[in-house]
Protein backbone atom coordinates (compact mmCIF):
# COMPACT_ATOMS: atom_id res chain seq x y z
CA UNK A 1 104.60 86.83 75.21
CA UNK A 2 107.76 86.80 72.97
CA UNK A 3 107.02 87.17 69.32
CA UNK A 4 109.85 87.17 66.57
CA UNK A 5 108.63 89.11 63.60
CA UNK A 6 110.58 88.00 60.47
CA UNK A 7 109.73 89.85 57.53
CA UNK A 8 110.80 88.45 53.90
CA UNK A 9 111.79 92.13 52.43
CA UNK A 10 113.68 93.19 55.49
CA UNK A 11 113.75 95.75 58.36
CA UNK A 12 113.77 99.49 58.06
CA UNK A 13 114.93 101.19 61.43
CA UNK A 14 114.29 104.61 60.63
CA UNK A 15 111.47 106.43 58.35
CA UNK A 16 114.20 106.66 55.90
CA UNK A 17 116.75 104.58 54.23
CA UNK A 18 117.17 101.12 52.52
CA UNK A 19 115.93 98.16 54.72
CA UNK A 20 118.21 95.70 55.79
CA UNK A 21 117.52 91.84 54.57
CA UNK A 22 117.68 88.68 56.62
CA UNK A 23 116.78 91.14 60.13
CA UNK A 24 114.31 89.76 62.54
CA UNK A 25 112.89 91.83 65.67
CA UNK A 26 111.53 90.21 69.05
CA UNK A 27 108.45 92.09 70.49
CA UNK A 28 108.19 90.78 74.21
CA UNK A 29 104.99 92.50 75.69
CA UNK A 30 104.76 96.39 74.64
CA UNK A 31 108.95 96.71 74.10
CA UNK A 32 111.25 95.25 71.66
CA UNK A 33 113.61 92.98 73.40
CA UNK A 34 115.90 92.51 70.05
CA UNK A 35 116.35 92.96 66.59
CA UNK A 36 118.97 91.73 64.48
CA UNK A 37 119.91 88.83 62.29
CA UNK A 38 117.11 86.16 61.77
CA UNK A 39 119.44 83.51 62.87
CA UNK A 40 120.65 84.66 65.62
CA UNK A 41 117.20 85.97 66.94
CA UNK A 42 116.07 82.48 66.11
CA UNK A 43 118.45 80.88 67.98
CA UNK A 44 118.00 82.69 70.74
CA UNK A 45 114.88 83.22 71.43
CA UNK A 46 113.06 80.21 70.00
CA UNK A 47 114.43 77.95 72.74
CA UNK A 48 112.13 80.45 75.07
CA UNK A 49 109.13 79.70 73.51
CA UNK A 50 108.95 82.86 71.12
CA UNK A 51 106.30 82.35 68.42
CA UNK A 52 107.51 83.44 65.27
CA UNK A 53 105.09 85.29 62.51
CA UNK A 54 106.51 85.27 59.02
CA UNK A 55 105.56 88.68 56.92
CA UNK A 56 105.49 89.25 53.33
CA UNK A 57 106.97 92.92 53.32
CA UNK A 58 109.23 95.41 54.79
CA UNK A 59 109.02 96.18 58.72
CA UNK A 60 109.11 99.84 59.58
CA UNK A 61 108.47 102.08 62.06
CA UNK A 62 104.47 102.47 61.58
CA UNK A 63 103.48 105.86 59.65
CA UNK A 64 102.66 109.22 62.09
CA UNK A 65 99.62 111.23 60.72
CA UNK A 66 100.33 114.60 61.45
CA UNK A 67 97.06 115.68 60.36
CA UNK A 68 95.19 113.08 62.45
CA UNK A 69 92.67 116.11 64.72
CA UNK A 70 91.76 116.70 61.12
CA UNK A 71 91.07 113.16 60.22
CA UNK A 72 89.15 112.29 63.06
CA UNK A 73 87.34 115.50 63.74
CA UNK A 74 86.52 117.33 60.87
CA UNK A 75 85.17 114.54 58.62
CA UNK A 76 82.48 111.67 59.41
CA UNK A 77 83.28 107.74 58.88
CA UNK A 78 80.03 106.20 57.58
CA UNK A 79 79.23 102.94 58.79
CA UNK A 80 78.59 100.41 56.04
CA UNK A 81 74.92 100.76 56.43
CA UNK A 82 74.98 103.97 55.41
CA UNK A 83 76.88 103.44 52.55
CA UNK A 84 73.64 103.79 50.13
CA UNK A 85 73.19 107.21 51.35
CA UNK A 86 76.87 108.54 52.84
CA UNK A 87 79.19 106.13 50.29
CA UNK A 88 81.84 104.60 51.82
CA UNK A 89 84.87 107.17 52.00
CA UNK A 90 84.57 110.41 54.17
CA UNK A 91 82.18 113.26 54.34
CA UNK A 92 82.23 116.43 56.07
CA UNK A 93 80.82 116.48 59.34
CA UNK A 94 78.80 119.46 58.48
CA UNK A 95 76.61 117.01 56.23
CA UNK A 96 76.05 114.89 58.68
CA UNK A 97 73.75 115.42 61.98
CA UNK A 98 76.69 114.38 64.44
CA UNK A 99 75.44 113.24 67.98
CA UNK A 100 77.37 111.24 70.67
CA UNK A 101 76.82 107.99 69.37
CA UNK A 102 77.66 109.30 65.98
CA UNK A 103 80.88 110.88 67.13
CA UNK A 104 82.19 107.60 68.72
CA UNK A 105 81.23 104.81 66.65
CA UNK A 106 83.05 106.96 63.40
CA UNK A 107 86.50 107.91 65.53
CA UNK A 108 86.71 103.83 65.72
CA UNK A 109 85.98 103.79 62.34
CA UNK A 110 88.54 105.96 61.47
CA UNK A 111 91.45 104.67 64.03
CA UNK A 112 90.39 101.74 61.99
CA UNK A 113 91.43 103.28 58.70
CA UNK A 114 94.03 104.78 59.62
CA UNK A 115 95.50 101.26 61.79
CA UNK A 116 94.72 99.84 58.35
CA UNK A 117 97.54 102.18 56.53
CA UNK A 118 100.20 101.32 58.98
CA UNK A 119 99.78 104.02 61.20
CA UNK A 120 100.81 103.94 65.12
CA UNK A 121 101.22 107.50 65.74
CA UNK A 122 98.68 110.76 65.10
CA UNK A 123 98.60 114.22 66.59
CA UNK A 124 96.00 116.10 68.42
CA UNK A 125 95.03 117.87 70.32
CA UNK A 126 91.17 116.28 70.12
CA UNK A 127 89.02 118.32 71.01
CA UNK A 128 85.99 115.91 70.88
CA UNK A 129 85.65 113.59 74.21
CA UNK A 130 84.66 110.49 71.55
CA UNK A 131 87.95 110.98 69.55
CA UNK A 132 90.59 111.09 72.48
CA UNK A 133 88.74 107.65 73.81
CA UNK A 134 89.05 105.77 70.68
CA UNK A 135 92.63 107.25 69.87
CA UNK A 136 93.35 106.43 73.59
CA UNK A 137 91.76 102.81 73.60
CA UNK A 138 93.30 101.58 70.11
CA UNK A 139 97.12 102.76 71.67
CA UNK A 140 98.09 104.94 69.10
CA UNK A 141 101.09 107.36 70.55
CA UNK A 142 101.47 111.06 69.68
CA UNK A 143 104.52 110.82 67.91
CA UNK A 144 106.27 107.19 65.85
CA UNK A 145 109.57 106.16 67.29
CA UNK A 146 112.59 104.45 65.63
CA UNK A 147 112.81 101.07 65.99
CA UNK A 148 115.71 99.76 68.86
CA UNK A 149 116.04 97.17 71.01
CA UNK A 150 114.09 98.47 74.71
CA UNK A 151 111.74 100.76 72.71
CA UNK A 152 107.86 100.82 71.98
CA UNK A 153 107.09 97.35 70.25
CA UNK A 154 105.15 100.08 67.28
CA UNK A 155 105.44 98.87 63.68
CA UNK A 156 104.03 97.79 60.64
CA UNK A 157 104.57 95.82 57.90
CA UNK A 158 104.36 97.34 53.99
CA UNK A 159 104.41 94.83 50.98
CA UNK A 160 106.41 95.71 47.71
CA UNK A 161 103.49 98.33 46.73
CA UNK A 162 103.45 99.90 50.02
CA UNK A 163 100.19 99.07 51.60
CA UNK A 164 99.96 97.85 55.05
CA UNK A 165 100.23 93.96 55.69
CA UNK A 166 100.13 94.05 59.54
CA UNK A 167 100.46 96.72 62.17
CA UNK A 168 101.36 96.28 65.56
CA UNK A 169 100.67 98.58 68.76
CA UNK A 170 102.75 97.88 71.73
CA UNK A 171 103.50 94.32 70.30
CA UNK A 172 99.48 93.67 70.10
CA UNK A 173 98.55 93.12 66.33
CA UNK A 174 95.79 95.61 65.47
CA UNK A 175 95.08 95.44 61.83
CA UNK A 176 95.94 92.56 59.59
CA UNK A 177 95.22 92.61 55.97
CA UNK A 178 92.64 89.85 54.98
């Protein structure tokens, strides 16, 4: 489906540099069919049927987490029910009796998290079975790409004090502030 994603502070390419105002890029499936002027993107592709989302915020390439092995396998994501005893950021997996279930149900809760701070990109190697599948499932890729017309449909959206509006994986929205 062909989405045009218009955000109001602009587009940043590249994990550096200003962004550019009045830009507009069209995710069609997993790719980026276009990106350029908001007009012209309009015009274009609205007579096709694009759906257009309107974000408050700069769209960038989404974050890379070079440390994510470390996220995801050396600490434990507590589920909310255990916030009583765990708290809700988190703890070492040595504190923790870790089991199979355990191991899966806190690498979603951390691709989560991390999907949550605008991230579309981690690096492994996993060494855990339980990680790999949730890193694999949510779409995340080992390393964040610049944003071009024919590449990976992998952004996010920051507002003015840099935390993560929207992020997108492959053109499929996976986290969306409340």
């Amino acid at each position: 489906m062909l989405t045009i994603h218009h955000p109001s502070g602009g587009v940043r390419t590249g994990p550096d540099g200003a962004a550019t105002h009045g830009l507009a890029v069209v995710a069609d499936g997993g790719r980026l069919a276009a990106l350029g002027p908001y007009g012209e993107i309009s015009r274009t592709y609205g007579p096709l049927g694009a759906r257009e989302r309107t974000w408050d915020g700069v769209l960038e390439p989404g974050r890379h987490a070079a440390d994510g092995a470390a996220l995801l396998e050396t600490v434990y994501w507590p589920d909310p029910r255990e916030a009583d005893a765990l708290g809700t950021g988190p703890v070492p997996v040595a504190s923790v009796p870790m089991t199979d279930a355990r191991w899966s149900a806190s690498a979603r809760r951390g691709v989560q998290r991390l999907l949550a701070r605008g991230v579309t990109a981690v690096t492994g190697p996993f060494s855990r079975p339980q990680v790999a599948a949730a890193v694999s499932r949510a779409g995340l890729r080992e390393s964040p790409a610049d944003l071009v017309a024919g590449g990976h449909a992998d952004f996010a959206v920051f507002d003015a004090g840099g935390d993560c509006v929207v992020t997108v994986l492959a053109g499929r929205l996976v986290h969306r502030r409340a």
